[in-house]
PDB file of N, CA and C in Angstrom:
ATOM      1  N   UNK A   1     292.788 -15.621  97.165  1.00  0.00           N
ATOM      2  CA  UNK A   1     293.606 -15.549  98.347  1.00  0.00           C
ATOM      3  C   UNK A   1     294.363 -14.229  98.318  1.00  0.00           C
ATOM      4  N   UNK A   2     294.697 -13.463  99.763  1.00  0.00           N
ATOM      5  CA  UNK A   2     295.174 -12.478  99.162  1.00  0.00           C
ATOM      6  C   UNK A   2     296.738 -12.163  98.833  1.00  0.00           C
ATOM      7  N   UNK A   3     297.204 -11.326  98.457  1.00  0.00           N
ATOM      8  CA  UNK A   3     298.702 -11.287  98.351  1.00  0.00           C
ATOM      9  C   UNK A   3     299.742 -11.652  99.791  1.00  0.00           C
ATOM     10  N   UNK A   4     298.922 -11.088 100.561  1.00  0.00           N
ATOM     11  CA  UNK A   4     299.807 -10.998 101.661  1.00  0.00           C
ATOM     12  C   UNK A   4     299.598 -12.110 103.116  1.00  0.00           C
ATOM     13  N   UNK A   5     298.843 -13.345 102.838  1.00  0.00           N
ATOM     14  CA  UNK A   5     298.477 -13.908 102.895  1.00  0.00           C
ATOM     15  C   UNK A   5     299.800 -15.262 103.409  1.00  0.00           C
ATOM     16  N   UNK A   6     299.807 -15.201 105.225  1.00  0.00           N
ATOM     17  CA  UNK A   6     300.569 -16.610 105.314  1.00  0.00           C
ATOM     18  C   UNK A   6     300.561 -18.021 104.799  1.00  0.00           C
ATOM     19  N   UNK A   7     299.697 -18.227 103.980  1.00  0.00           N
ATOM     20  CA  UNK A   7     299.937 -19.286 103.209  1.00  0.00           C
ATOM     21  C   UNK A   7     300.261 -19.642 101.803  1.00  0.00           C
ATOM     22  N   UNK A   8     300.697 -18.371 101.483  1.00  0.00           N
ATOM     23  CA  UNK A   8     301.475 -18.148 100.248  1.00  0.00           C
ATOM     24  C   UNK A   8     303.092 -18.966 100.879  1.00  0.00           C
ATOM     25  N   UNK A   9     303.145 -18.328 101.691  1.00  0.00           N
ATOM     26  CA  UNK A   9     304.921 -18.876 102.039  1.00  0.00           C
ATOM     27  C   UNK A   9     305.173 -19.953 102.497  1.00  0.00           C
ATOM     28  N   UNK A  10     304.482 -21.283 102.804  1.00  0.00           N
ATOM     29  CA  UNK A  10     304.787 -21.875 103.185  1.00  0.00           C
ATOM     30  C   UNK A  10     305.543 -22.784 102.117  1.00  0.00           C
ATOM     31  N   UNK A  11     306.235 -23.905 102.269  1.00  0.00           N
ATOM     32  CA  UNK A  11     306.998 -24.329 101.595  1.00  0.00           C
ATOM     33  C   UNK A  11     306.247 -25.679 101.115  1.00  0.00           C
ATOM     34  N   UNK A  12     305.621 -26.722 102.148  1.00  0.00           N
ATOM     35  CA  UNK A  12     304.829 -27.711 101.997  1.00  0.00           C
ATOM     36  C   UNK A  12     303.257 -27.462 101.386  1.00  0.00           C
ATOM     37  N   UNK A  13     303.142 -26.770 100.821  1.00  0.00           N
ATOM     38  CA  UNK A  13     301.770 -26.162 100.497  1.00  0.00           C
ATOM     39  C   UNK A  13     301.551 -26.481  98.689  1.00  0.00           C
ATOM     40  N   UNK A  14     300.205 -26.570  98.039  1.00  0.00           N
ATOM     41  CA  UNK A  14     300.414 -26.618  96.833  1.00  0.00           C
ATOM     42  C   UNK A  14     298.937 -25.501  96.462  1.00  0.00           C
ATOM     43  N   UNK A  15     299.058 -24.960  95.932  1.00  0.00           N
ATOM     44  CA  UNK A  15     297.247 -23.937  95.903  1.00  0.00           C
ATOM     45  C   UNK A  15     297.054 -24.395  94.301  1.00  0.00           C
ATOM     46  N   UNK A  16     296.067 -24.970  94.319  1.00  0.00           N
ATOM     47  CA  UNK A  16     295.642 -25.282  92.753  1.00  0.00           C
ATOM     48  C   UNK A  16     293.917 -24.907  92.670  1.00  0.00           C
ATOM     49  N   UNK A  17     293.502 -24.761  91.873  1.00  0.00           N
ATOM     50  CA  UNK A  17     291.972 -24.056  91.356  1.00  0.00           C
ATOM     51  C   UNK A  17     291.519 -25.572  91.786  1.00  0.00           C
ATOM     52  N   UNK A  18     289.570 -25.151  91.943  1.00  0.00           N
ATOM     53  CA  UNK A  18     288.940 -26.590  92.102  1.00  0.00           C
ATOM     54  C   UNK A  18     288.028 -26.887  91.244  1.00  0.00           C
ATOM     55  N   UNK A  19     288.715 -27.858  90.562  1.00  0.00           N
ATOM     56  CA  UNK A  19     288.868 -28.134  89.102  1.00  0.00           C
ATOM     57  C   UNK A  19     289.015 -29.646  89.283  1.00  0.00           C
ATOM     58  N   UNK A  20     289.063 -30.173  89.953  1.00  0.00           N
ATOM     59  CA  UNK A  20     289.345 -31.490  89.905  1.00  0.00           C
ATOM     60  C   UNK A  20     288.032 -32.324  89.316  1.00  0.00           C
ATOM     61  N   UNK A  21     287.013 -32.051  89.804  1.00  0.00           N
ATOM     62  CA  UNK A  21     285.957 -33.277  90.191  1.00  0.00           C
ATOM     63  C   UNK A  21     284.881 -32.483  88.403  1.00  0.00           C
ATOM     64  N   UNK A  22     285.572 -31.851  87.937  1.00  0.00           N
ATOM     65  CA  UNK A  22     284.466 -31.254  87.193  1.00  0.00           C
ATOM     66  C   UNK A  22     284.753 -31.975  85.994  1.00  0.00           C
ATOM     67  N   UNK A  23     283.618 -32.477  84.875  1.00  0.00           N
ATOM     68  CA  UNK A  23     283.647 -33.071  83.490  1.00  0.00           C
ATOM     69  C   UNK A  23     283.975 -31.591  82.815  1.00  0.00           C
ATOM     70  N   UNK A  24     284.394 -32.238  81.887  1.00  0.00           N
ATOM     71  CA  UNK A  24     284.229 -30.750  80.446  1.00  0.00           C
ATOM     72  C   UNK A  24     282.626 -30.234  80.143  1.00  0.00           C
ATOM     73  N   UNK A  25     282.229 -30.537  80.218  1.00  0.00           N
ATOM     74  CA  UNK A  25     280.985 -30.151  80.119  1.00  0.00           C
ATOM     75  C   UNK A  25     280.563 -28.999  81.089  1.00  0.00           C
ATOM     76  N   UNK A  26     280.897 -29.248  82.430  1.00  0.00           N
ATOM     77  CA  UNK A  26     280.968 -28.529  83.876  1.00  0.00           C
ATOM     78  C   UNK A  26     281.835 -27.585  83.305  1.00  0.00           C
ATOM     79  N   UNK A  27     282.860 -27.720  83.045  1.00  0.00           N
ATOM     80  CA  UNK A  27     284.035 -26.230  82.601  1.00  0.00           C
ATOM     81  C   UNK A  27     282.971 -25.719  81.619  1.00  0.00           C
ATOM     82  N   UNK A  28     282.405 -26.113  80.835  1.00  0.00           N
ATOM     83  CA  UNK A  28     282.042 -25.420  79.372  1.00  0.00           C
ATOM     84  C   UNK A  28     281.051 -24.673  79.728  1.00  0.00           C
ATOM     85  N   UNK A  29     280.188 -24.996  80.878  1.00  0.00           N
ATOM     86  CA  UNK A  29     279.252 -24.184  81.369  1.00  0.00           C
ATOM     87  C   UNK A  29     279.602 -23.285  82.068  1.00  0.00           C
ATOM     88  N   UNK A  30     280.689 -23.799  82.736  1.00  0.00           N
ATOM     89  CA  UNK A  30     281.182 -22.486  83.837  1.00  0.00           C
ATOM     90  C   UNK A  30     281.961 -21.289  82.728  1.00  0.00           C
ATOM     91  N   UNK A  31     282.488 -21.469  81.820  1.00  0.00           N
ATOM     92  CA  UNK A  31     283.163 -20.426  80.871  1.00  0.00           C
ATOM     93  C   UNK A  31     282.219 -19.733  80.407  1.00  0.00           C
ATOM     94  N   UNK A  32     281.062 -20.446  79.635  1.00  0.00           N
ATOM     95  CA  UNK A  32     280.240 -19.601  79.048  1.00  0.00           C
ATOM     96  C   UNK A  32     279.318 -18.362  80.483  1.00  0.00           C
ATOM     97  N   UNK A  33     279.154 -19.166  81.391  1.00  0.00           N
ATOM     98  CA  UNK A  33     278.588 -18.342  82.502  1.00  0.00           C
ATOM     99  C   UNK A  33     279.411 -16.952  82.732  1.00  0.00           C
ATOM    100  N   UNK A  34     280.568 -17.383  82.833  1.00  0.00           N
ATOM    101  CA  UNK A  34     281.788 -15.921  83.035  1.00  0.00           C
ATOM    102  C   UNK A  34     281.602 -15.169  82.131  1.00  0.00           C
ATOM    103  N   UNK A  35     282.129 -15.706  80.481  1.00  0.00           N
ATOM    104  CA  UNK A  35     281.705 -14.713  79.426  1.00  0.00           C
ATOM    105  C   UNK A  35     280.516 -13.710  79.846  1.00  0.00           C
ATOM    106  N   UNK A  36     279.322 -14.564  80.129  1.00  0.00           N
ATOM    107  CA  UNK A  36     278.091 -13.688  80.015  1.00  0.00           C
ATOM    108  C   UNK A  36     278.017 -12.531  81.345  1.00  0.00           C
ATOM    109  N   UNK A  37     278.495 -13.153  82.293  1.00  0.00           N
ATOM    110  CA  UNK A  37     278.612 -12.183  82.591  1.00  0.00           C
ATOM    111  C   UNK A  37     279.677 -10.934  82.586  1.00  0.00           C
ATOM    112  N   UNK A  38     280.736 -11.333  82.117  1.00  0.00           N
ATOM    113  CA  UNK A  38     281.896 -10.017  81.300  1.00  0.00           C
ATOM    114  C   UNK A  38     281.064  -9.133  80.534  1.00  0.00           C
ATOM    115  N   UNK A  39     279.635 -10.088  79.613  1.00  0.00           N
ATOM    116  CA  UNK A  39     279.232  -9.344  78.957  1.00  0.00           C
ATOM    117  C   UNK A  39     278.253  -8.628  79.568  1.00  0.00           C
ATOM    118  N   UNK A  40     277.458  -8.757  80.560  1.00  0.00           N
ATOM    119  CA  UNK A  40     276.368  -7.878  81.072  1.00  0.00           C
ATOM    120  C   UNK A  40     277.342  -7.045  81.796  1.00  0.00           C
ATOM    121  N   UNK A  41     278.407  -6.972  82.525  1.00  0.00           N
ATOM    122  CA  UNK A  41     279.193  -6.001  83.030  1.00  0.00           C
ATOM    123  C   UNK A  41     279.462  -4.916  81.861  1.00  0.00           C
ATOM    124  N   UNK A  42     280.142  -5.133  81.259  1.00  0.00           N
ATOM    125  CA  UNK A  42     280.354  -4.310  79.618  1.00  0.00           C
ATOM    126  C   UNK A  42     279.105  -3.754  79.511  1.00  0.00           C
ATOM    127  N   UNK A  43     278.156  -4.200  79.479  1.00  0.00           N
ATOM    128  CA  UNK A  43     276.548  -3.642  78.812  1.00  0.00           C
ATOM    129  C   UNK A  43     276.493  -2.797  80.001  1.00  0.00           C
ATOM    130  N   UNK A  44     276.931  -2.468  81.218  1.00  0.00           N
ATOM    131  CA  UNK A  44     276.264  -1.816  82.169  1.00  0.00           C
ATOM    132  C   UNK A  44     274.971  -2.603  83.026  1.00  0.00           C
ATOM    133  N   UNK A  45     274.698  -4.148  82.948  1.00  0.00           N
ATOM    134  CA  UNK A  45     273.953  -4.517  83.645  1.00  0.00           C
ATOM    135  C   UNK A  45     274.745  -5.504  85.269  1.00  0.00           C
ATOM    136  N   UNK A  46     274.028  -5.681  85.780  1.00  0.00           N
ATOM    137  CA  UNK A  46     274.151  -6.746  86.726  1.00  0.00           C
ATOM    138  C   UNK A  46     274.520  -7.774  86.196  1.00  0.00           C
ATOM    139  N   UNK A  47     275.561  -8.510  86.718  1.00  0.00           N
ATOM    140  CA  UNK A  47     276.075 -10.212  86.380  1.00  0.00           C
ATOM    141  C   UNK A  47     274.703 -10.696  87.237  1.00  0.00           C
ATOM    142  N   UNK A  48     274.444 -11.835  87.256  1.00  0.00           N
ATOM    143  CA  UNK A  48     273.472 -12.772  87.442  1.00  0.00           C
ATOM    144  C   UNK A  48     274.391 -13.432  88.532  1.00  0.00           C
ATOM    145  N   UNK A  49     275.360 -13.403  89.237  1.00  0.00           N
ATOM    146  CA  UNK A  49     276.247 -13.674  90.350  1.00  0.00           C
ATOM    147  C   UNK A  49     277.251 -13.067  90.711  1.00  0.00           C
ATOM    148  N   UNK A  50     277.060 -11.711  90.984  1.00  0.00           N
ATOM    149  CA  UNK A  50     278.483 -11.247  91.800  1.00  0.00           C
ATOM    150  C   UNK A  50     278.817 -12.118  92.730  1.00  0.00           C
ATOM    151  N   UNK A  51     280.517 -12.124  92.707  1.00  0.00           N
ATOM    152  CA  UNK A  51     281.327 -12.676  93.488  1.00  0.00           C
ATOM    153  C   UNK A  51     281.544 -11.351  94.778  1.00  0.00           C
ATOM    154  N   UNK A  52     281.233 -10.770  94.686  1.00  0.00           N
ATOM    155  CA  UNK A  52     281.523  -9.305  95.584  1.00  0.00           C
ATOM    156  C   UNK A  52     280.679  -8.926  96.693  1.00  0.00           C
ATOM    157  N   UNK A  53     280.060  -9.824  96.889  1.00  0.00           N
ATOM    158  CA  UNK A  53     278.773  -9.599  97.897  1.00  0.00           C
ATOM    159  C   UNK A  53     278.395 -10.737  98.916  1.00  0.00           C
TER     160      UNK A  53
END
């Protein structure tokens, strides 16, 4: 969301990650997925999912 963003200010509002419905298992995959791609970024390759596009 961005900084400047009217729904930062509202008062009745709560912004939490979506994280709810996922087992540990689901997180453990999604972490290792990020790592790897931190690490192909570092190596100079393509992530296997930019978020940027």
């Amino acid at each position: 969301m961005p900084l400047n963003s009217p729904l930062r200010g509202l008062n009745n509002l709560i912004i939490t990650s979506h994280l709810a419905g996922q087992t540990a298992q689901a997180r453990t995959r999604a972490a290792l997925a990020a790592a790897h791609a931190i690490i192909d970024v570092l190596a100079g390759r393509e992530p296997d999912h930019p978020v940027d596009r």
